[in-house]
PDB file of N, CA and C in Angstrom:
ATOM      1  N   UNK A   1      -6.795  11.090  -2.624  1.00  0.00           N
ATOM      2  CA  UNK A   1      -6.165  10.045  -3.406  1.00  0.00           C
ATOM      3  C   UNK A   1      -4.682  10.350  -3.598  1.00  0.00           C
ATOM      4  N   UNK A   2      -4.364  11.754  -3.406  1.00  0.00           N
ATOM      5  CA  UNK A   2      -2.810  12.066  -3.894  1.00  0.00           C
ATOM      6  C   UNK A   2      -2.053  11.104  -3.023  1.00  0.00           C
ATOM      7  N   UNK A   3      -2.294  11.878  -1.669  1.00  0.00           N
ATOM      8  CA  UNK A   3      -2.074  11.679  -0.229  1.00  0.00           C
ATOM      9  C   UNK A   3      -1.923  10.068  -0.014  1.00  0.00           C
ATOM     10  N   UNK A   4      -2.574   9.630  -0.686  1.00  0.00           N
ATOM     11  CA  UNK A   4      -2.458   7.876  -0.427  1.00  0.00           C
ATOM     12  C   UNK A   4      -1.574   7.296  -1.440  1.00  0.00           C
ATOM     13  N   UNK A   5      -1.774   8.311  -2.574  1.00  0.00           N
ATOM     14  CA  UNK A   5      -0.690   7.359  -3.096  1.00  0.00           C
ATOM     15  C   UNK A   5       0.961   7.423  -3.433  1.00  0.00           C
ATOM     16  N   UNK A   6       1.254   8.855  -2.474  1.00  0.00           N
ATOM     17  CA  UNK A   6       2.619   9.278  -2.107  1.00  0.00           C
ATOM     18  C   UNK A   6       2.663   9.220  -0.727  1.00  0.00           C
ATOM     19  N   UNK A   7       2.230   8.099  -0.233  1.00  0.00           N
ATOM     20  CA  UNK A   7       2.518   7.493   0.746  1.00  0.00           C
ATOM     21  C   UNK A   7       2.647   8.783   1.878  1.00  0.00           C
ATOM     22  N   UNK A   8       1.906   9.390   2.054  1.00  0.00           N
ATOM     23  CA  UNK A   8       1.811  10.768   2.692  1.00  0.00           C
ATOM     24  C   UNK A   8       0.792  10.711   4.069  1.00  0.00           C
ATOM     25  N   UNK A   9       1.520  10.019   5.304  1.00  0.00           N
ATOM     26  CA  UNK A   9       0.543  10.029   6.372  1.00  0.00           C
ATOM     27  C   UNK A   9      -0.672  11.077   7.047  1.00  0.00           C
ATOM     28  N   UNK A  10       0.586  12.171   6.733  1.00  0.00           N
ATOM     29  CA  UNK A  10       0.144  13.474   7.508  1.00  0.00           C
ATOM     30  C   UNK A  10      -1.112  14.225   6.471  1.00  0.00           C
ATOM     31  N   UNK A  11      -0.778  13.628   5.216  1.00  0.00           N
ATOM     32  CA  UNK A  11      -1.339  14.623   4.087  1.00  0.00           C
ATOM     33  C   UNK A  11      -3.177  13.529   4.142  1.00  0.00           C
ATOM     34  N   UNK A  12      -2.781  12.353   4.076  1.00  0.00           N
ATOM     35  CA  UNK A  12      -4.413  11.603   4.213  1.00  0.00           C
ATOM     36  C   UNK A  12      -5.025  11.860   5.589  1.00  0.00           C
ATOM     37  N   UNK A  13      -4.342  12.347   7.133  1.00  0.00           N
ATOM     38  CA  UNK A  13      -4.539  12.641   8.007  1.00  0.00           C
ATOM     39  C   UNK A  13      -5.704  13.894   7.722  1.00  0.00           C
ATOM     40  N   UNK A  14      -5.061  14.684   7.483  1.00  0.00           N
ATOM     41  CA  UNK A  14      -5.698  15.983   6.899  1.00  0.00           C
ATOM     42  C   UNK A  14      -6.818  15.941   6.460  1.00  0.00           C
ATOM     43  N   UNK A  15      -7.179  15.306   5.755  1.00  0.00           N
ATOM     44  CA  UNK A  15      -8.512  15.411   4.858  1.00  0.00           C
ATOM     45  C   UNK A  15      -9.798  15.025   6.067  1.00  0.00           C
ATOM     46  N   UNK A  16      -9.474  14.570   7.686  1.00  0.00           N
ATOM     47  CA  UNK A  16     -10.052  14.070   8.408  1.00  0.00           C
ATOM     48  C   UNK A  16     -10.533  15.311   9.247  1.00  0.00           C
ATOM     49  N   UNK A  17     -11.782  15.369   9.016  1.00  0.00           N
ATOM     50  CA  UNK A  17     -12.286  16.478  10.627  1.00  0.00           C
ATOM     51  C   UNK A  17     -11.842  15.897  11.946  1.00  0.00           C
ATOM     52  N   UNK A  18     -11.846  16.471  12.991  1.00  0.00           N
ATOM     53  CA  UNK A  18     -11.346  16.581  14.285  1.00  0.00           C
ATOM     54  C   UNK A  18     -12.617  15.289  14.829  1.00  0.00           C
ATOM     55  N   UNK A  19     -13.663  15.091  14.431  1.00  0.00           N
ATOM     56  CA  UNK A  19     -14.144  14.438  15.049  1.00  0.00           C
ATOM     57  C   UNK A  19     -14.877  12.774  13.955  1.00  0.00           C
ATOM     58  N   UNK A  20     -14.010  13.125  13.053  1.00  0.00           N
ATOM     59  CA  UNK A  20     -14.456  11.612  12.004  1.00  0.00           C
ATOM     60  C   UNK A  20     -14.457  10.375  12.529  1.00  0.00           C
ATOM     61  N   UNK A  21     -15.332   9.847  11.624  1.00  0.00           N
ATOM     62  CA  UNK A  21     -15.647   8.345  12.322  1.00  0.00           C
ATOM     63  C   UNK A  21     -16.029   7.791  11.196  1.00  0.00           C
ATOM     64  N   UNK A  22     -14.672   6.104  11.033  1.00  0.00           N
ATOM     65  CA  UNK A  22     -14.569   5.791   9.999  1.00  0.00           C
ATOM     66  C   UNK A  22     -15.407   4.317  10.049  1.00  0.00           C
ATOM     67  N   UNK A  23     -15.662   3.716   9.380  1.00  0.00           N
ATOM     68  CA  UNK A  23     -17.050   2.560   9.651  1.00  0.00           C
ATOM     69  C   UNK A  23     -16.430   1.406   8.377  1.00  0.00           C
ATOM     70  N   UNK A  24     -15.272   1.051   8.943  1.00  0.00           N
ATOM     71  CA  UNK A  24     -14.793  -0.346   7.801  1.00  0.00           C
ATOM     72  C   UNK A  24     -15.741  -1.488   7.831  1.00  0.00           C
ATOM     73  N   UNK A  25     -15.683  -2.337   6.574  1.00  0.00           N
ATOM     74  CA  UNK A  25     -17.097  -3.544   6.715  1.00  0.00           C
ATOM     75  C   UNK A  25     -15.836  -4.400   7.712  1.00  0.00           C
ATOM     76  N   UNK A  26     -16.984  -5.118   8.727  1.00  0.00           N
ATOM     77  CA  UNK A  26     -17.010  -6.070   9.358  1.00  0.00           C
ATOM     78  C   UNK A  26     -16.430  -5.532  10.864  1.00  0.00           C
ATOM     79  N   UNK A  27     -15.876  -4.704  10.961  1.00  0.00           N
ATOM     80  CA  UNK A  27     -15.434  -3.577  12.101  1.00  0.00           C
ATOM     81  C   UNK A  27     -16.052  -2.468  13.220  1.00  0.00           C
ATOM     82  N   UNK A  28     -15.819  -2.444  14.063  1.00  0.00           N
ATOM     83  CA  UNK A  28     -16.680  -1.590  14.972  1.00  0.00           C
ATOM     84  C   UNK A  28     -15.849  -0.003  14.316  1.00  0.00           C
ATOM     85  N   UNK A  29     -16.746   0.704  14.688  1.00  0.00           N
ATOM     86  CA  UNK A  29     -16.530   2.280  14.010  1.00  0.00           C
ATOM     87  C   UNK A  29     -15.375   2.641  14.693  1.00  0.00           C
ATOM     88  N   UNK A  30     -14.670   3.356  14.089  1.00  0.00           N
ATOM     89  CA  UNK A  30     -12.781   4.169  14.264  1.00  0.00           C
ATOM     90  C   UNK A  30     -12.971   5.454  14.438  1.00  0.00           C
ATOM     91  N   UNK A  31     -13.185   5.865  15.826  1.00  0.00           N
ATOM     92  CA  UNK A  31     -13.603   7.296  16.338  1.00  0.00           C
ATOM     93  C   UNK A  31     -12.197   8.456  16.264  1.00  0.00           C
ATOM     94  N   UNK A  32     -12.229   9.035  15.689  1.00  0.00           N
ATOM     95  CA  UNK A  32     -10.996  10.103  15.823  1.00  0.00           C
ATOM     96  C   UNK A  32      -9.746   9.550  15.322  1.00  0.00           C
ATOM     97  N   UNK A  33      -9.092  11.015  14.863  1.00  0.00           N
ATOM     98  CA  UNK A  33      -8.068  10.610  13.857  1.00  0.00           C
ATOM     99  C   UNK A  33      -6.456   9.515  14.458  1.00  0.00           C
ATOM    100  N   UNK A  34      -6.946   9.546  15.989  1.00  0.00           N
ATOM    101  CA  UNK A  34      -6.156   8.500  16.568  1.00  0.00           C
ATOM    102  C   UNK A  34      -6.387   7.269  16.233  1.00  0.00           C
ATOM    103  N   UNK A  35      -7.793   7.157  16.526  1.00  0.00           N
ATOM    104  CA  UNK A  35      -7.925   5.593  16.482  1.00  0.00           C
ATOM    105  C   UNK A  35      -7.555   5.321  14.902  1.00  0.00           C
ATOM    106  N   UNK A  36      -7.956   6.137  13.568  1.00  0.00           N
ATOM    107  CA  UNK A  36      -7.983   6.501  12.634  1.00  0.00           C
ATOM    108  C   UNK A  36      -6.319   5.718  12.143  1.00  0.00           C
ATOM    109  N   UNK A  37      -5.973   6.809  12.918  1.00  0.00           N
ATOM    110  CA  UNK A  37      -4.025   6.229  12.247  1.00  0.00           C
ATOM    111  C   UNK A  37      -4.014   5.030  12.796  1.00  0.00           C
ATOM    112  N   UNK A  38      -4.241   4.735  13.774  1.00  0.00           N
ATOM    113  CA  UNK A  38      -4.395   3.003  14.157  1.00  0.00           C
ATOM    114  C   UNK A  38      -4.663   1.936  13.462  1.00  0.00           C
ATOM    115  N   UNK A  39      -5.557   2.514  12.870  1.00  0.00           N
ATOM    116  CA  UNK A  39      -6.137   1.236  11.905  1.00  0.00           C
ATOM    117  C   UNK A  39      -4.973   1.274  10.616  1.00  0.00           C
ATOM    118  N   UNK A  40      -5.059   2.442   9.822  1.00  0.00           N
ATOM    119  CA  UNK A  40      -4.607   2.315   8.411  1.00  0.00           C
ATOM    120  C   UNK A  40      -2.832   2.133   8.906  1.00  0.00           C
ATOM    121  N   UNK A  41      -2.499   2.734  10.147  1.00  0.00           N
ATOM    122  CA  UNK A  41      -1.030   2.532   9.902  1.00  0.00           C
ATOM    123  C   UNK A  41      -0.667   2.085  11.744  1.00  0.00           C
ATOM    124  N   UNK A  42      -0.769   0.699  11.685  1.00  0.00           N
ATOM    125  CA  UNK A  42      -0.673   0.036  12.998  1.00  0.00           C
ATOM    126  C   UNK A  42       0.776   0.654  13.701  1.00  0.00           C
ATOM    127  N   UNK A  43       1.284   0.426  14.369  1.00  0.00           N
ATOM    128  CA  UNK A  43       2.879  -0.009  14.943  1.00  0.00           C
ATOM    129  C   UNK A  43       2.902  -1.328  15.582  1.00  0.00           C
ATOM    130  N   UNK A  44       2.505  -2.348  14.695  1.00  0.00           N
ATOM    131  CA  UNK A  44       2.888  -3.807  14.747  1.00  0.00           C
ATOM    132  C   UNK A  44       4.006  -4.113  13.726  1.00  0.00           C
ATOM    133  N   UNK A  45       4.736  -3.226  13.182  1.00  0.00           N
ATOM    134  CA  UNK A  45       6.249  -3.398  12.137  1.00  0.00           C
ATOM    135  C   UNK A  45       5.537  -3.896  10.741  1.00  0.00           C
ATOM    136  N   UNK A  46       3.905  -3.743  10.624  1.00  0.00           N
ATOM    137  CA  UNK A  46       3.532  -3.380   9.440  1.00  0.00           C
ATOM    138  C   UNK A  46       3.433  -2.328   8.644  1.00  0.00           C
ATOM    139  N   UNK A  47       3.782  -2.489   7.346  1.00  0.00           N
ATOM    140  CA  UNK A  47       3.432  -1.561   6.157  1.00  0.00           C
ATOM    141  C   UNK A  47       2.941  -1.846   5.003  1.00  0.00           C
ATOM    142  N   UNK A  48       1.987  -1.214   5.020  1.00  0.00           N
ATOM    143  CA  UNK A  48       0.869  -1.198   3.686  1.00  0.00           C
ATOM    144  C   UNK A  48       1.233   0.218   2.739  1.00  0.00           C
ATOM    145  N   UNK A  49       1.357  -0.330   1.360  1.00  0.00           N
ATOM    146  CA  UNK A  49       1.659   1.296   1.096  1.00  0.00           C
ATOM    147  C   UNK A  49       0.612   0.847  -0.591  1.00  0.00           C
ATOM    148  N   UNK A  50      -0.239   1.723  -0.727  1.00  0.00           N
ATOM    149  CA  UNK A  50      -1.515   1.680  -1.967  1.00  0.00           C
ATOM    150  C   UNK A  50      -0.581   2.158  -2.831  1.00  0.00           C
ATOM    151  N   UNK A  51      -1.089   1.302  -3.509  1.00  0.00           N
ATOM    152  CA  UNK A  51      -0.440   1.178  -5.337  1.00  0.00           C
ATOM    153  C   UNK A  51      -1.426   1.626  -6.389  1.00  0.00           C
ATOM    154  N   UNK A  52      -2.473   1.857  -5.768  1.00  0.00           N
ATOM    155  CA  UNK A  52      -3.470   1.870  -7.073  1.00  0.00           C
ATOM    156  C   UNK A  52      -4.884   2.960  -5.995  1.00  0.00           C
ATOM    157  N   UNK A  53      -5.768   3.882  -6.637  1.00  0.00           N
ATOM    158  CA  UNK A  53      -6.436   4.297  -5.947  1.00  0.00           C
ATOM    159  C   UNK A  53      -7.562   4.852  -7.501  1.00  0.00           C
ATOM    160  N   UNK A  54      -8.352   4.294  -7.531  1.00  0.00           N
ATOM    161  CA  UNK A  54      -9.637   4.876  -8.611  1.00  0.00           C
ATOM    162  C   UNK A  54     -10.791   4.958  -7.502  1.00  0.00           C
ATOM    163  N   UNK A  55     -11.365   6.216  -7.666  1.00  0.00           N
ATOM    164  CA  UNK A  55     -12.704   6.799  -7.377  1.00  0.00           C
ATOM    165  C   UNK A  55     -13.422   7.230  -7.929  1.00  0.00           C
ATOM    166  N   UNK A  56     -14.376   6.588  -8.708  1.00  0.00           N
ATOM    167  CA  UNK A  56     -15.317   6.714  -9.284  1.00  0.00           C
ATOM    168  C   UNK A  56     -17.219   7.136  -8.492  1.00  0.00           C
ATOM    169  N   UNK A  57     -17.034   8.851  -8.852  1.00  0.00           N
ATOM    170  CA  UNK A  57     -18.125   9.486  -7.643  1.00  0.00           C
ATOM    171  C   UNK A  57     -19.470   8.886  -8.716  1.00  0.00           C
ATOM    172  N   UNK A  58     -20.376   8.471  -7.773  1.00  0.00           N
ATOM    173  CA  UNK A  58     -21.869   8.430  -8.899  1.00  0.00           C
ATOM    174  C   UNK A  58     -22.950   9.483  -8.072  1.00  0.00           C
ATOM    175  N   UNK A  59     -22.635   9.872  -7.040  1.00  0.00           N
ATOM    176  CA  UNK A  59     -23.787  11.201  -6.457  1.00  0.00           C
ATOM    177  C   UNK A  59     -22.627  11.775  -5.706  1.00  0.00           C
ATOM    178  N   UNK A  60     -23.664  13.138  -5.731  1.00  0.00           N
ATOM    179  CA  UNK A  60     -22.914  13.827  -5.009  1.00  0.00           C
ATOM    180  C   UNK A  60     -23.903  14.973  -4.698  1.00  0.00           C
ATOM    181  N   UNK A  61     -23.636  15.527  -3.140  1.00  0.00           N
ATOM    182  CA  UNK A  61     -24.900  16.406  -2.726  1.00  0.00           C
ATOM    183  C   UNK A  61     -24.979  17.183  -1.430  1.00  0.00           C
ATOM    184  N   UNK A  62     -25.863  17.760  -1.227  1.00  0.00           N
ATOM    185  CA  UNK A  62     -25.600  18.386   0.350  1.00  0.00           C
ATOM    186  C   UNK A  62     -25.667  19.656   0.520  1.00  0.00           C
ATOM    187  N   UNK A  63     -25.822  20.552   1.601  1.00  0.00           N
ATOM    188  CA  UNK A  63     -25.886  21.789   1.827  1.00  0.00           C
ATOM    189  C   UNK A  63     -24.503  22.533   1.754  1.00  0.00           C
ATOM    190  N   UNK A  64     -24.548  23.884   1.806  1.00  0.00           N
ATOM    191  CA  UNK A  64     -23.614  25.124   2.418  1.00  0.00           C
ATOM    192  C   UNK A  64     -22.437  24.475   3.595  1.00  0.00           C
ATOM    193  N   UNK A  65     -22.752  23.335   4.465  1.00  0.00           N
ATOM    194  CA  UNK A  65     -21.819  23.045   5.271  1.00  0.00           C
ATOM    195  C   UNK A  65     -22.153  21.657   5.647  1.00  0.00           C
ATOM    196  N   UNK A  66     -22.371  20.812   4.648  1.00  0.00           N
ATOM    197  CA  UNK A  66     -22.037  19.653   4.892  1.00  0.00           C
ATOM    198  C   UNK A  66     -22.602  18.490   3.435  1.00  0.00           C
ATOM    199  N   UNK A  67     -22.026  17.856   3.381  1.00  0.00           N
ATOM    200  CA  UNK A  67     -22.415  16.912   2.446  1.00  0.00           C
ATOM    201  C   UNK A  67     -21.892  15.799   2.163  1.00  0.00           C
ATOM    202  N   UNK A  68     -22.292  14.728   0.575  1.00  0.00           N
ATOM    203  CA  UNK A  68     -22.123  13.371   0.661  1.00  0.00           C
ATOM    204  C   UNK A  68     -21.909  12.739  -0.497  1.00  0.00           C
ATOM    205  N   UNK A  69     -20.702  11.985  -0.935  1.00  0.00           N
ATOM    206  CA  UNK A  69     -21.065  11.524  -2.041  1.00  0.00           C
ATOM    207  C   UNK A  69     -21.014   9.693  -1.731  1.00  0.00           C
ATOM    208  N   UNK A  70     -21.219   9.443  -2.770  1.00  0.00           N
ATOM    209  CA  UNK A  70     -21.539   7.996  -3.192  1.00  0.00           C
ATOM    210  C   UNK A  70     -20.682   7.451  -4.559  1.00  0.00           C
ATOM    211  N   UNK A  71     -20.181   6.282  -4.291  1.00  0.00           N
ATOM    212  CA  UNK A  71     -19.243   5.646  -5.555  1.00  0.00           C
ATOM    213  C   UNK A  71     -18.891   4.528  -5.244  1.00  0.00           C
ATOM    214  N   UNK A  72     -17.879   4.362  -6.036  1.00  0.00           N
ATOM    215  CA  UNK A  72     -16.979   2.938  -5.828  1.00  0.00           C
ATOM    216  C   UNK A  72     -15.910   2.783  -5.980  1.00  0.00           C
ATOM    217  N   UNK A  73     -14.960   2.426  -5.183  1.00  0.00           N
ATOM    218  CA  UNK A  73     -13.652   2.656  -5.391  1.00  0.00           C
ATOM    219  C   UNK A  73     -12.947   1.269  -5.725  1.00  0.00           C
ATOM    220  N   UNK A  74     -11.400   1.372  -6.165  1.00  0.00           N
ATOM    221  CA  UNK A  74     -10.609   0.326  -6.490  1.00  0.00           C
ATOM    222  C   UNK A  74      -9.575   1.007  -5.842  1.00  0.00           C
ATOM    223  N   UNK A  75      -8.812   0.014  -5.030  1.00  0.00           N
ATOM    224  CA  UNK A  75      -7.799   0.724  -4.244  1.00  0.00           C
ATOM    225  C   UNK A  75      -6.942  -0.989  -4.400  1.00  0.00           C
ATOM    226  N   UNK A  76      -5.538  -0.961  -4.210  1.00  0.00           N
ATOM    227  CA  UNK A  76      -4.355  -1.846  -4.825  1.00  0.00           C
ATOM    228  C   UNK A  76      -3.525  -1.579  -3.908  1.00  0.00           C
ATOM    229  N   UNK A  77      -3.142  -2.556  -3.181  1.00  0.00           N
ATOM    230  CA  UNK A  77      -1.970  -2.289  -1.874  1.00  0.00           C
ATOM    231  C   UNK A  77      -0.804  -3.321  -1.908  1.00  0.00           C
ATOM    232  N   UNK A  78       0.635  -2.817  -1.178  1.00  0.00           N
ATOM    233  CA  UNK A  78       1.153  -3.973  -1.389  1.00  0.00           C
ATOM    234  C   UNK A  78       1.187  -3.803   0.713  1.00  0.00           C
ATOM    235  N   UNK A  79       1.248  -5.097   1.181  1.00  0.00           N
ATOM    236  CA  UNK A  79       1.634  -5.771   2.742  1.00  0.00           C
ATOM    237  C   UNK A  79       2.520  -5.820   2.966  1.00  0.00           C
ATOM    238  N   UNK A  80       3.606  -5.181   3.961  1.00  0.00           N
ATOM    239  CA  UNK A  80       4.811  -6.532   4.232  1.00  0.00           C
ATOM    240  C   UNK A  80       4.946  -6.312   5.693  1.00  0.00           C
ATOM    241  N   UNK A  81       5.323  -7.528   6.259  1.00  0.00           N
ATOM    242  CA  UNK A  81       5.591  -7.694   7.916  1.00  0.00           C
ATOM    243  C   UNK A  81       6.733  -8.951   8.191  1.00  0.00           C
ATOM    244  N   UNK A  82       7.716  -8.347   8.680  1.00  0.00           N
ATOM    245  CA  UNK A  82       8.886  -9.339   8.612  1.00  0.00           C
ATOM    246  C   UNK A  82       9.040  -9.696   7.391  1.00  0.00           C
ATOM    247  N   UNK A  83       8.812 -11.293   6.896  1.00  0.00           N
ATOM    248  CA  UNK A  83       9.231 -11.983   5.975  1.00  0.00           C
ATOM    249  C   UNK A  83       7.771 -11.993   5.424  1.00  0.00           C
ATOM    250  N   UNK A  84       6.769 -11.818   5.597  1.00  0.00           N
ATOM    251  CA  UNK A  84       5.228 -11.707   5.014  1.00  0.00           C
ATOM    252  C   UNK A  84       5.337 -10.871   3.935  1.00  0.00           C
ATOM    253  N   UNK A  85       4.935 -10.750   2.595  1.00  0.00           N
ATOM    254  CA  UNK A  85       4.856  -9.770   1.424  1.00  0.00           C
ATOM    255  C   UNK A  85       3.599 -10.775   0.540  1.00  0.00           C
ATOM    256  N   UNK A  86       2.622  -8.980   0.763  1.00  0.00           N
ATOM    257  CA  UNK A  86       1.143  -9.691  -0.671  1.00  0.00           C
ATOM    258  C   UNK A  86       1.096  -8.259  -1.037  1.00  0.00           C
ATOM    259  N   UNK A  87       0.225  -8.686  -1.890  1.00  0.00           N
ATOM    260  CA  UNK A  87      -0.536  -7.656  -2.629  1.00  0.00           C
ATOM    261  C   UNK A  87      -1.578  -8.537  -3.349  1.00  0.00           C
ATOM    262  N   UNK A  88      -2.611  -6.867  -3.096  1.00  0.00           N
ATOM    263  CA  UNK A  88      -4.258  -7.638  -2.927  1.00  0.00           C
ATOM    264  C   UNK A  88      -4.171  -6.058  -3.803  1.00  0.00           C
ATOM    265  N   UNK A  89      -5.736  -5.886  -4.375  1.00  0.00           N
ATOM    266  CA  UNK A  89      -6.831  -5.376  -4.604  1.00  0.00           C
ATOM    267  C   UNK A  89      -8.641  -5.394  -4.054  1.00  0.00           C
ATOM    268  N   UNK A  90      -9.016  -4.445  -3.897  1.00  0.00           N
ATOM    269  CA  UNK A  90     -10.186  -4.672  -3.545  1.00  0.00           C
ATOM    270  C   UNK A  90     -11.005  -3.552  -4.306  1.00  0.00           C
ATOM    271  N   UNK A  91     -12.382  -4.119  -4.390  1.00  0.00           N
ATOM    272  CA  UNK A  91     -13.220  -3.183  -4.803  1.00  0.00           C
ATOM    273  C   UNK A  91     -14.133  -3.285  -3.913  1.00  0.00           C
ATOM    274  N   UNK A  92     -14.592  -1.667  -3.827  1.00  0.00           N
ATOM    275  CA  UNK A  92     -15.616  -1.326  -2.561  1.00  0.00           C
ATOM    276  C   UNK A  92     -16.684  -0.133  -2.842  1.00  0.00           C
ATOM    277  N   UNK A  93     -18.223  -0.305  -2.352  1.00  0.00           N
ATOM    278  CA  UNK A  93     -18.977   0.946  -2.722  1.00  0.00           C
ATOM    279  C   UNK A  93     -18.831   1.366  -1.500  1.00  0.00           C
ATOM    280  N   UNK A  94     -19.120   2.903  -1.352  1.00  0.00           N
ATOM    281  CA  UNK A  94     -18.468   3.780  -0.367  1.00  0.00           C
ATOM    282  C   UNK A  94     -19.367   5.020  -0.367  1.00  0.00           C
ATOM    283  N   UNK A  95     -20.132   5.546   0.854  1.00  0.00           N
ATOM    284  CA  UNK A  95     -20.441   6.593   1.306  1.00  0.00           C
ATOM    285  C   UNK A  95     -19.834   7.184   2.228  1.00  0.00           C
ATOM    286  N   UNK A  96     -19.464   8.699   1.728  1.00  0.00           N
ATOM    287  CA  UNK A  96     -18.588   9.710   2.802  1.00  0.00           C
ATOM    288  C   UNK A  96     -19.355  10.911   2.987  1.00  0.00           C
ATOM    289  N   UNK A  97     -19.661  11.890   4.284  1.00  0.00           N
ATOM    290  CA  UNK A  97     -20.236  12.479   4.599  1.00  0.00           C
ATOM    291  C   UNK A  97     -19.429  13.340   5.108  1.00  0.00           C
ATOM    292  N   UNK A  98     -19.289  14.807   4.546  1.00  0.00           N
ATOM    293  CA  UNK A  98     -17.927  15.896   4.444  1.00  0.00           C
ATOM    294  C   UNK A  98     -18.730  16.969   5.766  1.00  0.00           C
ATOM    295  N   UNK A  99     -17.963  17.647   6.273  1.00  0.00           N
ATOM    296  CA  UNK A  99     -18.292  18.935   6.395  1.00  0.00           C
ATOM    297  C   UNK A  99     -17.431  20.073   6.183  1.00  0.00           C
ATOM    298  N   UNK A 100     -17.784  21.438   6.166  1.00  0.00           N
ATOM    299  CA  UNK A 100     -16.779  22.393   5.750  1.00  0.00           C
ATOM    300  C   UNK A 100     -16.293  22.625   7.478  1.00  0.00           C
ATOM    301  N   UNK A 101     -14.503  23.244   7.046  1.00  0.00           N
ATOM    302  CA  UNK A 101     -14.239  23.538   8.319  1.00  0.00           C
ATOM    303  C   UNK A 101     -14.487  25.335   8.325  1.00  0.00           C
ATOM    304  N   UNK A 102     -13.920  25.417   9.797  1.00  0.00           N
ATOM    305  CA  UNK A 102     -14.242  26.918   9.265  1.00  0.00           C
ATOM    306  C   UNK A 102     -12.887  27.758   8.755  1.00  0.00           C
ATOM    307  N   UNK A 103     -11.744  26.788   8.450  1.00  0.00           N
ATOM    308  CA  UNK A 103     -10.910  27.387   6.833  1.00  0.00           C
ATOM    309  C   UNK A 103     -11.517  27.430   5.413  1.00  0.00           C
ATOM    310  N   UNK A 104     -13.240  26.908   5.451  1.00  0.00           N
ATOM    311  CA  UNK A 104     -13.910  26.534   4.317  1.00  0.00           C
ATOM    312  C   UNK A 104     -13.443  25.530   3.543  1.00  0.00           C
ATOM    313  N   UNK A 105     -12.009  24.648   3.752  1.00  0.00           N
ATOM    314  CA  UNK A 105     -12.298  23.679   3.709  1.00  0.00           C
ATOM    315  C   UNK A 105     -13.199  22.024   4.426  1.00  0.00           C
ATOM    316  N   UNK A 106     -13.576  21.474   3.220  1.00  0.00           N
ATOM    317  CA  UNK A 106     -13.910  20.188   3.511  1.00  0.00           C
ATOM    318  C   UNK A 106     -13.228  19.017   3.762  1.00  0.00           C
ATOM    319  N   UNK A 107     -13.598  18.050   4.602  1.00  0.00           N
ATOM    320  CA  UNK A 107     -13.391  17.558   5.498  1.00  0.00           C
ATOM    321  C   UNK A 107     -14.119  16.442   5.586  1.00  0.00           C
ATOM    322  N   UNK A 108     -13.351  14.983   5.929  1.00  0.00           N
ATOM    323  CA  UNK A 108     -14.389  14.068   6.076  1.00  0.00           C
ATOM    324  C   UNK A 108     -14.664  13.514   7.321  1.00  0.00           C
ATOM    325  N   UNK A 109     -16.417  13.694   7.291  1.00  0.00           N
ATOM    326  CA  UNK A 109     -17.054  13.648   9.055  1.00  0.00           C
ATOM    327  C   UNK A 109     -17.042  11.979   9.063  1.00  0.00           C
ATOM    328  N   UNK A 110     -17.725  11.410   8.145  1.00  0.00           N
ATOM    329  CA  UNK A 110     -17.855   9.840   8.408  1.00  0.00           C
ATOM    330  C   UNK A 110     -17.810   9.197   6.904  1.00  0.00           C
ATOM    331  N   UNK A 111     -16.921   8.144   7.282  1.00  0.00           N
ATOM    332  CA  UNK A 111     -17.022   7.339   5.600  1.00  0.00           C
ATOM    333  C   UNK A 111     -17.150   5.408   5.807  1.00  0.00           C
ATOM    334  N   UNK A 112     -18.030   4.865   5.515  1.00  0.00           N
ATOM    335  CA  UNK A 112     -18.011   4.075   5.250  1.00  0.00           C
ATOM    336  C   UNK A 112     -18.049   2.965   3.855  1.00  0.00           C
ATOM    337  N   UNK A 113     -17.410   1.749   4.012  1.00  0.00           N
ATOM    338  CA  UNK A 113     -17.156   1.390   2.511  1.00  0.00           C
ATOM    339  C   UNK A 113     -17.017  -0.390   2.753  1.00  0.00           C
ATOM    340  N   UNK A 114     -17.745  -0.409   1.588  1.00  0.00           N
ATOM    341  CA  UNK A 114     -17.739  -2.581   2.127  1.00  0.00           C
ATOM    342  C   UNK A 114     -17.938  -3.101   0.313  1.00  0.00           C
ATOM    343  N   UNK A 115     -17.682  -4.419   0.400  1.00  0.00           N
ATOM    344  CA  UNK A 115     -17.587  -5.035  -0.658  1.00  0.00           C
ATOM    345  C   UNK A 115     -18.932  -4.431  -1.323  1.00  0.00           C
ATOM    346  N   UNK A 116     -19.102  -4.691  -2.864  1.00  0.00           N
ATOM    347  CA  UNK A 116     -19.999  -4.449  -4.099  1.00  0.00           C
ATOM    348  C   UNK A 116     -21.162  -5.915  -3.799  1.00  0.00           C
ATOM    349  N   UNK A 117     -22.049  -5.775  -3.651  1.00  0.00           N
ATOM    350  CA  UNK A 117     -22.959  -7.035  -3.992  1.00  0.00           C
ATOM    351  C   UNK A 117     -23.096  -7.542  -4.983  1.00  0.00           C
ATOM    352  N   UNK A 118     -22.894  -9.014  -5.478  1.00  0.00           N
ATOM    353  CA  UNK A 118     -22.667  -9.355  -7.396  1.00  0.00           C
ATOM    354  C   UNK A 118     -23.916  -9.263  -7.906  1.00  0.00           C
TER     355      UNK A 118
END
C-alpha cells in the first residue's frame, strides 16, 4: 500500500514474485511482472496515480512457505490522458496467494480481486 501510494513503480513491482499472475475481474490473467507493468502502467501517455488505498484483511493463513489472505479493499485513483481527467473509486473483495522468497521475504504468487456482490 506504501508503494502505491507514493507513486513508487519499482517499489509495488517488488512485492511481485518472479512468476505472479494477476487475475483482474473481467480480464484474461497478467502472467509476469511484464505483462504486470503493462496493465497497471500502460505506455499509451496514460497516468493513473491512487489517491486512496484501505485494506481491510478478514483471513489470513497458510504454511512455512506459502500463503493467503482474504479482504476487501477501497482503492481511489485519479486518470489523465491528454485532455481526459477522472477520478473514480472502487471497492473490491480480493484473494492473494504469497510465497516466501528465499530472502524469506514474501511475495505475491497470484491475486485476484472483482466487485463486492450487494
Amino acid at each position: 500500500m506504501r508503494a502505491w501510494l507514493a507513486d513508487d513503480t519499482a517499489g509495488v513491482l517488488a512485492t511481485l514474485d518472479t512468476a505472479a499472475v494477476l487475475i483482474p475481474p473481467g480480464r484474461l490473467p497478467l502472467s509476469g511482472k511484464e505483462a504486470i507493468r503493462a496493465y497497471w502502467w500502460p505506455t499509451d501517455g496514460s497516468r493513473t496515480t491512487i489517491t486512496q488505498f484501505e485494506w481491510n484483511l478478514e483471513e489470513l493463513g497458510g504454511t512455512p512457505g506459502l500463503a493467503f489472505s482474504r479482504g476487501m479493499s477501497t482503492v481511489g485513483w485519479r486518470y489523465q490522458k491528454d485532455t481526459v481527467r477522472s477520478e473514480q473509486t472502487s471497492r473490491s473483495t480480493n484473494l492473494t496467494i504469497f510465497t516466501r522468497g528465499t530472502d524469506g521475504r514474501w511475495r505475491i504468487l497470484r491475486q485476484m480481486w472483482g466487485p463486492p456482490l450487494p
